[in-house]
Protein backbone atom coordinates (compact mmCIF):
# COMPACT_ATOMS: atom_id res chain seq x y z
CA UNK A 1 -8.93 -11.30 10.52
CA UNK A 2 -6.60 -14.17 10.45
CA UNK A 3 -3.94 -14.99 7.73
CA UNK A 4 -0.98 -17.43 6.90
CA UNK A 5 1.71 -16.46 5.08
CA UNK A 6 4.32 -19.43 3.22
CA UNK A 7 7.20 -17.86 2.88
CA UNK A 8 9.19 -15.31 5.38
CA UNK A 9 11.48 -13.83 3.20
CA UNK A 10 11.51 -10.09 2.07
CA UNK A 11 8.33 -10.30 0.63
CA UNK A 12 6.44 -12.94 3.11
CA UNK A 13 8.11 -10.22 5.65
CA UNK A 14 6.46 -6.92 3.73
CA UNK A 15 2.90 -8.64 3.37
CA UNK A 16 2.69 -9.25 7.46
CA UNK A 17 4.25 -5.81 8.06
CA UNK A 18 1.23 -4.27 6.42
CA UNK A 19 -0.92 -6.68 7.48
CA UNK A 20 0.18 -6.21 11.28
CA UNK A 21 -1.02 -1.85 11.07
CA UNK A 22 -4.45 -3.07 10.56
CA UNK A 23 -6.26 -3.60 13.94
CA UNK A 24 -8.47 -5.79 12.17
CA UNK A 25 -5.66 -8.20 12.24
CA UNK A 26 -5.68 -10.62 15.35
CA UNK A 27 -3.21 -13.30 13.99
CA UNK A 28 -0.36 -13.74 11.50
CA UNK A 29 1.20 -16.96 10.96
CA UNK A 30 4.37 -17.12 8.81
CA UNK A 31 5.63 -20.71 8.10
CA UNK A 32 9.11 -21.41 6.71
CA UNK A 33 11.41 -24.04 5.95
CA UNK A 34 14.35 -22.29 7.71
CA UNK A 35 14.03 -21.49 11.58
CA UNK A 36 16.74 -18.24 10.79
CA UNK A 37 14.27 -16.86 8.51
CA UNK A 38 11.14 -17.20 11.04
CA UNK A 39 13.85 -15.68 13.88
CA UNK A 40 14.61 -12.87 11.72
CA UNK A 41 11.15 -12.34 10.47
CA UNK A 42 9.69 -11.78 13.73
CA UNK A 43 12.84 -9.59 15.12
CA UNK A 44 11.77 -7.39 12.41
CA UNK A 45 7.56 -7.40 12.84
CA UNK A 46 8.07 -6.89 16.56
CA UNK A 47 4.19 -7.91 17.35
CA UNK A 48 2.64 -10.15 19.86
CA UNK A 49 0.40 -11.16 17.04
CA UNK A 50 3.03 -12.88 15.01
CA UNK A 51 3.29 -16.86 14.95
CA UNK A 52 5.94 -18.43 13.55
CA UNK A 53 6.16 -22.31 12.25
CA UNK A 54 8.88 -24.27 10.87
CA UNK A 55 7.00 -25.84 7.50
CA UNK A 56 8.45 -26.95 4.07
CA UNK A 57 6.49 -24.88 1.62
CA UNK A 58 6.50 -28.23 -1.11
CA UNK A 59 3.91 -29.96 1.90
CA UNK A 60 0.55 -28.60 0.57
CA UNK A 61 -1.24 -30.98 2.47
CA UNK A 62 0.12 -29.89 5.91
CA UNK A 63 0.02 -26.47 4.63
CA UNK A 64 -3.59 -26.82 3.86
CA UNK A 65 -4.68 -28.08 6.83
CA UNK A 66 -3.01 -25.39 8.78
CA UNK A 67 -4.64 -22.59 6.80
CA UNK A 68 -7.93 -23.77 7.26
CA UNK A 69 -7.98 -22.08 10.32
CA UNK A 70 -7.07 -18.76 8.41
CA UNK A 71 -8.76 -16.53 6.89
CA UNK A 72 -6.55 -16.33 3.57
CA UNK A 73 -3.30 -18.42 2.72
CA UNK A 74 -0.62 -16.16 1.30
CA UNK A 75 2.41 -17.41 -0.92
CA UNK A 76 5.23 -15.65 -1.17
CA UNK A 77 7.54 -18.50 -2.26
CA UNK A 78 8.61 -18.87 -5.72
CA UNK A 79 6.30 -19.45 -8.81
CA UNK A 80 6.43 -23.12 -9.00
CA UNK A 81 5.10 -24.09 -5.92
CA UNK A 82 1.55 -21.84 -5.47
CA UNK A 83 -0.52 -24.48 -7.81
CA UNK A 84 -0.40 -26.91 -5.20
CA UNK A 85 -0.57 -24.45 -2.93
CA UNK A 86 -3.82 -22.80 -3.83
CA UNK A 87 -5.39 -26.07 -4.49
CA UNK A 88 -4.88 -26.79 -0.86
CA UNK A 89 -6.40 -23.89 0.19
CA UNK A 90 -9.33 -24.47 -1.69
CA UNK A 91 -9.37 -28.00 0.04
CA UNK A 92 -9.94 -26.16 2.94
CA UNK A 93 -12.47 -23.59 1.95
CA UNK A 94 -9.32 -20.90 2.61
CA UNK A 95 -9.00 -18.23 0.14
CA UNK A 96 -5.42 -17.68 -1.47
CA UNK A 97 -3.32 -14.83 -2.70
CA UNK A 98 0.47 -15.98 -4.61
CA UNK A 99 3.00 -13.30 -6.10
CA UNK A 100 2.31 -15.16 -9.79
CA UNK A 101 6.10 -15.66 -12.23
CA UNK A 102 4.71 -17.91 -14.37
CA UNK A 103 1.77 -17.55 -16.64
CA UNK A 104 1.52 -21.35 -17.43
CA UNK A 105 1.23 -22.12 -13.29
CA UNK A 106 -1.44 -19.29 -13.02
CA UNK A 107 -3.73 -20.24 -16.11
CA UNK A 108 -4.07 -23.50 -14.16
CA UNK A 109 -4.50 -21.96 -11.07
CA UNK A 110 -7.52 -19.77 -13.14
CA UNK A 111 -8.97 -23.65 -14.20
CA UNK A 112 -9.77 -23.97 -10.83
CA UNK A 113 -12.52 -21.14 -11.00
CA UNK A 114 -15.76 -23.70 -11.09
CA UNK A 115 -14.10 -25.13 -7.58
CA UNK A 116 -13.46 -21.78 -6.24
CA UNK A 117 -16.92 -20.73 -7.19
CA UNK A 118 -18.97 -24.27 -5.16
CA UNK A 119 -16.49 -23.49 -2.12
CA UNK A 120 -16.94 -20.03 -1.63
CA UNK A 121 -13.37 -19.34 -2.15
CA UNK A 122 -11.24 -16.77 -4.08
CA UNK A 123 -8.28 -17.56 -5.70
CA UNK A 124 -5.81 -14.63 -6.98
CA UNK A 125 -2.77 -15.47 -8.42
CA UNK A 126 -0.43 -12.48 -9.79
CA UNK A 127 -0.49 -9.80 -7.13
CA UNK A 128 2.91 -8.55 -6.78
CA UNK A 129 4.49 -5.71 -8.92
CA UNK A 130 4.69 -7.43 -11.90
CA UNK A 131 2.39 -9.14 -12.09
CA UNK A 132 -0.60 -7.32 -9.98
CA UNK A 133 -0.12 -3.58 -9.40
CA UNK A 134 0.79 -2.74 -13.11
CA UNK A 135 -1.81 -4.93 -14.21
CA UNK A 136 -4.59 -3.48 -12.13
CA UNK A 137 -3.16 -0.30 -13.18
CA UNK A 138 -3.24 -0.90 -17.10
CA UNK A 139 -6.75 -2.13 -16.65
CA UNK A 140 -7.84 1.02 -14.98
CA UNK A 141 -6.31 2.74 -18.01
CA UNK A 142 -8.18 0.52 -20.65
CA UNK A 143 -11.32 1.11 -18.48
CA UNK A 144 -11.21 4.90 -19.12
CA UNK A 145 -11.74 4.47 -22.66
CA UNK A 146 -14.14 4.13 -24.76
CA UNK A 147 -11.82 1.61 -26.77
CA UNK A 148 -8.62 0.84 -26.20
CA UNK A 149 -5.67 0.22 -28.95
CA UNK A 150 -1.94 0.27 -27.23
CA UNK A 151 -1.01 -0.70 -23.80
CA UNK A 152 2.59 -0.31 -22.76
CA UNK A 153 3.96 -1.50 -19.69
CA UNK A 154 7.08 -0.40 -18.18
CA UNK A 155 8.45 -1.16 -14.70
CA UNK A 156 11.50 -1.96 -12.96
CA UNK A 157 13.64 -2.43 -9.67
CA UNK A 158 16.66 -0.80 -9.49
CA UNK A 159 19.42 0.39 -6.88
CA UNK A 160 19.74 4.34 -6.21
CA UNK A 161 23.07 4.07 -6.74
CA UNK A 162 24.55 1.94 -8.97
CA UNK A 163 27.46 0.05 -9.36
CA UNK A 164 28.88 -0.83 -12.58
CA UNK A 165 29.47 -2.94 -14.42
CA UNK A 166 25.92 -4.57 -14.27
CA UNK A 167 24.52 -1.71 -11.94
CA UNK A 168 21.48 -3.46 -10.57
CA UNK A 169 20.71 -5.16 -7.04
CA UNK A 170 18.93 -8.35 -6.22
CA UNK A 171 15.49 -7.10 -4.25
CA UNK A 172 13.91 -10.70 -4.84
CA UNK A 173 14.26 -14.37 -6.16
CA UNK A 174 17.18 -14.71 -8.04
CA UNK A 175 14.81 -17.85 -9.92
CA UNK A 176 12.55 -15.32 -10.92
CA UNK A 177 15.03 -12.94 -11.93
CA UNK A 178 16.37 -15.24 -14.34
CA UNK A 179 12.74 -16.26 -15.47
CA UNK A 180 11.79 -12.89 -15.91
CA UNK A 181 15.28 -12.82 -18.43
CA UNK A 182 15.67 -15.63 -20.89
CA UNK A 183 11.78 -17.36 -20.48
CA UNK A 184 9.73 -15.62 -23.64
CA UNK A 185 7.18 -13.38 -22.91
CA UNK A 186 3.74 -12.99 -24.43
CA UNK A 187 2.52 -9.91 -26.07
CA UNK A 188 0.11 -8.87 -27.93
CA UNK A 189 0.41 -7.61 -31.52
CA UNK A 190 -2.19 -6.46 -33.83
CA UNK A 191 -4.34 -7.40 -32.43
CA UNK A 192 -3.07 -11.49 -32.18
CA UNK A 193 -0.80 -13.06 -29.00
CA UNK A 194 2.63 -13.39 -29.43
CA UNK A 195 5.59 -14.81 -28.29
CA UNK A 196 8.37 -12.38 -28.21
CA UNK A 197 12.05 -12.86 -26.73
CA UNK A 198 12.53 -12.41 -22.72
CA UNK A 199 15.14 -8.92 -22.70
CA UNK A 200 14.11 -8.47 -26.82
CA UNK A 201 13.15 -5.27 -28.54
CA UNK A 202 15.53 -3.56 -25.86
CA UNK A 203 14.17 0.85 -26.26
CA UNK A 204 15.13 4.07 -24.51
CA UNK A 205 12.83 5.64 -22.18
CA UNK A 206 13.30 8.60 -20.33
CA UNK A 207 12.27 8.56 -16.65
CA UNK A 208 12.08 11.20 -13.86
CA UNK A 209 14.98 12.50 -11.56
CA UNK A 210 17.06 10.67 -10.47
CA UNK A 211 16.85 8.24 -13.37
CA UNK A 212 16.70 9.74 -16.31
CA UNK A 213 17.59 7.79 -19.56
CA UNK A 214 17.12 4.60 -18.98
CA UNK A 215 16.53 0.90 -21.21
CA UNK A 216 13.88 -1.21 -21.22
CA UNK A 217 13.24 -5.06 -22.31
CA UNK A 218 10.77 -7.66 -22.64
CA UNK A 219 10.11 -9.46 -19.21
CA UNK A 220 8.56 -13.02 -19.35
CA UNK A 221 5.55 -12.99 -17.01
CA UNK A 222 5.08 -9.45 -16.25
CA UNK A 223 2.24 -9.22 -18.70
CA UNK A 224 0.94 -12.51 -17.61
CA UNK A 225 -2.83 -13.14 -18.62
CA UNK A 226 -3.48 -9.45 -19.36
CA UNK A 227 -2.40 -11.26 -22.97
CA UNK A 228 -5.19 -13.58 -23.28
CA UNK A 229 -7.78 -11.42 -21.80
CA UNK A 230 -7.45 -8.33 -23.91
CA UNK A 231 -5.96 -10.13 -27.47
CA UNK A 232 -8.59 -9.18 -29.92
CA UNK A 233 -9.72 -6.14 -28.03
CA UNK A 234 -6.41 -4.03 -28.24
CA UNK A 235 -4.28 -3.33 -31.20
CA UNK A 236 -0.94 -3.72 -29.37
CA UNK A 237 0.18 -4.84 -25.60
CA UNK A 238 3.23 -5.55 -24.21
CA UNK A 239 5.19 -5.33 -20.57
CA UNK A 240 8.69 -4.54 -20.45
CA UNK A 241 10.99 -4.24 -17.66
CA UNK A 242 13.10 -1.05 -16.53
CA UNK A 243 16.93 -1.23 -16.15
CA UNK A 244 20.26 1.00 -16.15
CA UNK A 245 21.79 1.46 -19.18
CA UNK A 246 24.24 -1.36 -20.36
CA UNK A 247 22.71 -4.13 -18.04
CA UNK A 248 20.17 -5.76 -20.41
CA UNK A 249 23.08 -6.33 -23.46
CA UNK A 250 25.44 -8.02 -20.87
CA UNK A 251 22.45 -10.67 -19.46
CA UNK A 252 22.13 -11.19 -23.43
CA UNK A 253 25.59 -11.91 -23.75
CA UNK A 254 25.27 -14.41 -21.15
CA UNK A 255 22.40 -15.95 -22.43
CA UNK A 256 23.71 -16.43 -25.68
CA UNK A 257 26.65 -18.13 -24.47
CA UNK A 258 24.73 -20.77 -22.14
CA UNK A 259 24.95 -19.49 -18.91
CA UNK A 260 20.97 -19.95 -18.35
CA UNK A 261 20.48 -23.10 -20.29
CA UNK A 262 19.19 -25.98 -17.72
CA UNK A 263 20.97 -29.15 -19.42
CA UNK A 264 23.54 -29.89 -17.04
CA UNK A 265 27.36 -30.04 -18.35
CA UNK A 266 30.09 -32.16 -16.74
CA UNK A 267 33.02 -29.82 -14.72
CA UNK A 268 35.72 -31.07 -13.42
CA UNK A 269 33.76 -34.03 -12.93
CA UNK A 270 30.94 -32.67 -11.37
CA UNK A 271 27.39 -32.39 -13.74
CA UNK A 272 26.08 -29.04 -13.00
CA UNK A 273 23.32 -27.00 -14.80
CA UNK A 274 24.58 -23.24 -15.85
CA UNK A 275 21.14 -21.75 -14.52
CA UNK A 276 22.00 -23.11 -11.07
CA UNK A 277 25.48 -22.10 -11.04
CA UNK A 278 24.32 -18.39 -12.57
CA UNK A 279 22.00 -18.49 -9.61
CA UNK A 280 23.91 -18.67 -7.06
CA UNK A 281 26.48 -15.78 -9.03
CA UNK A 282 23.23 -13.72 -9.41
CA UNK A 283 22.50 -13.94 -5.61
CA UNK A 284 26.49 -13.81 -4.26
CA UNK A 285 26.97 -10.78 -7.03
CA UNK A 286 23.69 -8.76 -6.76
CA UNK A 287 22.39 -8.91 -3.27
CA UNK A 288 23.61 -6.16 -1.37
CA UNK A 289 22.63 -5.86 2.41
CA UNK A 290 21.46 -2.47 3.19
CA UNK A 291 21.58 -0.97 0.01
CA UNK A 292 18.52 1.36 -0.97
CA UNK A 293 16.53 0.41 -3.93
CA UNK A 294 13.92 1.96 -5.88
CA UNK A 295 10.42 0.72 -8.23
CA UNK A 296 9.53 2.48 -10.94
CA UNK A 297 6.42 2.01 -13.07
CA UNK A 298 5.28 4.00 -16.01
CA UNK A 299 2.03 2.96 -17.74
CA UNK A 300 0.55 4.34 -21.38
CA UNK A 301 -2.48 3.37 -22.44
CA UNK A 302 -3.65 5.26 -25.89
CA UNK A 303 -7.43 4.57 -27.77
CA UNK A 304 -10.58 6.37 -28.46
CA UNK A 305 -12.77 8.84 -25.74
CA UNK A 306 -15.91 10.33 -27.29
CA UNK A 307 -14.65 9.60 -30.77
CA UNK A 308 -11.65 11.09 -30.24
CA UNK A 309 -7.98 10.22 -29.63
CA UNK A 310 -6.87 9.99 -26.29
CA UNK A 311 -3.65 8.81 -23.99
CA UNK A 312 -3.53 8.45 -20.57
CA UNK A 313 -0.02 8.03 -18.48
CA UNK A 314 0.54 6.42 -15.36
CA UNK A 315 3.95 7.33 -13.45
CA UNK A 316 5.16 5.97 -10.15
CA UNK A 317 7.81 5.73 -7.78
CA UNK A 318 8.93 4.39 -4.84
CA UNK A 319 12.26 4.38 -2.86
CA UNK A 320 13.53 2.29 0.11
CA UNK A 321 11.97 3.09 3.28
CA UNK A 322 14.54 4.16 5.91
CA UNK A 323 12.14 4.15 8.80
CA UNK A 324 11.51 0.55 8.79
CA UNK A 325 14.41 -0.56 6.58
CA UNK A 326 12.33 -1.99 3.68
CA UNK A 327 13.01 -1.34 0.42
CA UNK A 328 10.91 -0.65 -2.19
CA UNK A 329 10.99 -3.95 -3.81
CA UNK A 330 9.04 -5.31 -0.80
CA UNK A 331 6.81 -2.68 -0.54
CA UNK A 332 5.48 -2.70 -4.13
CA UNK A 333 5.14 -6.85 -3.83
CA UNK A 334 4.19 -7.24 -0.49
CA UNK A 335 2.03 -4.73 0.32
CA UNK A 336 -0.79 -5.31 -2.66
CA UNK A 337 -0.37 -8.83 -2.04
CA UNK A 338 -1.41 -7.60 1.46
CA UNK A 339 -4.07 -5.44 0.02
CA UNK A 340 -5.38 -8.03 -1.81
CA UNK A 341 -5.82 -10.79 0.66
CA UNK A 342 -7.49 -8.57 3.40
CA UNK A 343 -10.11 -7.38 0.93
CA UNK A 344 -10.66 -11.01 0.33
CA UNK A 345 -11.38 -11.23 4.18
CA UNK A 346 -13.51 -8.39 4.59
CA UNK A 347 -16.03 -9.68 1.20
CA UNK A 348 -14.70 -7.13 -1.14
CA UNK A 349 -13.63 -9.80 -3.57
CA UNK A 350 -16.51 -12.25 -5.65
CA UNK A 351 -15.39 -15.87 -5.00
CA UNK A 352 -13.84 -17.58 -7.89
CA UNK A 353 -10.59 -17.78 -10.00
CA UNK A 354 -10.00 -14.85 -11.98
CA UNK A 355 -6.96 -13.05 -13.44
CA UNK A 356 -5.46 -9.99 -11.75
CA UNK A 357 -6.63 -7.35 -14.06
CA UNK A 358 -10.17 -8.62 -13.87
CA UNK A 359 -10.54 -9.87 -10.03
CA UNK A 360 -9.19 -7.09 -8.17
CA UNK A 361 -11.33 -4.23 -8.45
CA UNK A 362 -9.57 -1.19 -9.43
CA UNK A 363 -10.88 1.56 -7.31
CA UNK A 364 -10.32 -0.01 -3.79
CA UNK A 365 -6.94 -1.14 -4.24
CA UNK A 366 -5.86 2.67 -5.66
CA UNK A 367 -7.60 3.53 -2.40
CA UNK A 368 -5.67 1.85 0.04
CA UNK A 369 -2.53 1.50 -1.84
CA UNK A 370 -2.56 5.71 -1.49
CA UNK A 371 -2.78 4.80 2.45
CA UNK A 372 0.56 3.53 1.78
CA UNK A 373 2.29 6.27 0.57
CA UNK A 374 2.51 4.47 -3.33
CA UNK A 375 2.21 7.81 -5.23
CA UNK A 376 0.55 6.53 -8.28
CA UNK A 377 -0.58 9.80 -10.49
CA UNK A 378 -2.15 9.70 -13.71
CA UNK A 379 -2.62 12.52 -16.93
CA UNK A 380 -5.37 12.12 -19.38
CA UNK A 381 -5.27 13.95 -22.68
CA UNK A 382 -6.75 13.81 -26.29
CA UNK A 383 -4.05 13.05 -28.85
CA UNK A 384 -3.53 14.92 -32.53
């Protein structure tokens, strides 16, 4: 098996990792803008069976026409460039995995399901954390009922130890961070899709050693098309993201004083945007070098079994790998995307464009994410 990653960042840099301890694997390419990324990358992956090429991730064409020697193109650059990504794949009869961030980007990416279908090619958008593993998870969880009524979502990155005032690290884009935090989220309510506030409806939730009490918010695009695909079947739906105590009213302080709006304002003579300027704060403030991070996920999904009430609760979590100096963050993203693509290669996957929580088939992807030491545990009970 053969695949190109775009991207060589943290989580281009997990997905070839795991990629690499298959002997299946003859051939990973990672292309990047930025030669000190591809230098790093490959310090890191230490395998003869790592390429490296200097590429600019915004040249789908080039891109395409390199992965049509691949088996599957992988994107693991941010959200707004895997449209013309994956239609460049399918170009080239080359099936594509992306890490999702934007629902709007990957319901066009789904359009292209009558293409994927002719060409042979599969097409799977959303298969990170969030979204992809708690989505495949949540759908395993509506799957073991007989019907279905709430689904709640919770997940989040966090630091082991953390550092007030804000006491969270940066483990990926700080783009998508700040997408994930002031974009607003869909949910579903009653039954109907909603749009509810990115970081609204802030609740407690109490988590296991060492977190304990913790908050938890609305995330925009953590739910992604689980929305559309279950509205009408379940009562109530919603993703929310995990963070410390205290973080989630300061980012709404922010946001209510500007400092994510995108119309640029003039300083000191220079026109800026407050996003882009709270961008590079988020990365110079929140990305700590060497610090160990941890993923938590909890899912609940309650409905009917037999006629009868029943809940069943998902807990998981993962903590920075000291062996191979990876945290969590990149495990939990890169590694299903990883899964993912190389069932893709091997035929596991139908061709075609479908969301996450339909198009990756629940069952294998438990099985090999337990090969990869993601201790994902489940209790089923009948409710009162």
């Amino acid at each position: 098996m053969r695949f190109m990653i775009v991207g060589s960042g943290m989580q281009g840099r997990a997905c070839a990792f795991d990629m690499l301890k298959n002997p299946k694997v003859t051939e990973v390419l990672l292309a990047d803008s930025s030669p000190e990324n591809l230098a790093s990358a490959k310090r890191l992956l230490k395998s003869k069976k790592v390429r490296t090429l200097r590429v600019d991730a915004s040249d789908a064409a080039r891109i395409g026409k390199l992965a049509a020697r691949y088996d599957v193109l992988v994107s693991c650059v941010p959200y707004f460039l895997n449209l013309p990504l994956a239609k460049a794949a399918l170009a080239n009869k080359t099936h594509f995995v992306d890490l999702g961030g934007n629902t709007t980007i990957v319901r066009q990416e789904l359009a292209l399901h009558p293409q994927a279908i002719k060409a042979g090619v599969c097409i799977q958008p959303d298969v990170g954390l969030g979204p992809g593993m708690i989505n495949t998870i949540a759908a395993h969880g509506i799957a073991m009922m007989d019907r279905a009524t709430d689904v709640l979502i919770r997940d989040g990155g966090l630091p082991q130890k953390p550092v007030p005032p804000m006491n969270y690290m940066l483990t990926f884009s700080e783009h998508g961070l700040i997408n994930e935090y002031v974009e607003d989220a869909t949910a579903v309510r009653n039954g109907r899709l909603v749009k509810v506030t990115g970081l609204g409806e802030t609740e407690l939730i109490d988590l296991p050693p060492p977190l304990g009490r913790c908050e938890a918010a609305h995330a925009s695009g953590g739910l992604s098309t689980m929305a559309w695909t279950f509205a009408g079947k379940v009562r109530n739906m919603d993703n929310k993201l995990i963070r410390y105590p205290g973080h989630i009213a300061i980012i709404n302080a922010m946001t209510a004083m500007g400092y994510f709006d995108q119309k640029k304002r003039r300083v000191a003579g220079v026109e800026i945007a407050p996003r882009a300027l709270s961008a590079v704060l988020f990365r110079e403030h929140f990305d700590r070098p060497g610090e160990k991070d941890l993923v938590v996920i909890r899912v609940t999904v309650r409905g009917f079994k037999d006629r009868r009430k029943a809940e069943v609760v998902y807990d998981m979590m993962d903590k920075y790998d000291d062996r191979n100096k990876m945290t969590a963050m990149m495990r939990t993203t890169g590694f299903p995307a990883s899964i993912v693509a190389q069932m893709m290669a091997e035929g596991v996957m139908k061709p075609g464009a479908r969301p996450v929580e339909i198009g990756v088939p629940h069952e294998p992807f438990f099985k090999e994410a337990r090969k990869r030491g993601f201790n994902l545990k489940w209790k089923f009970r009948f409710r009162k």
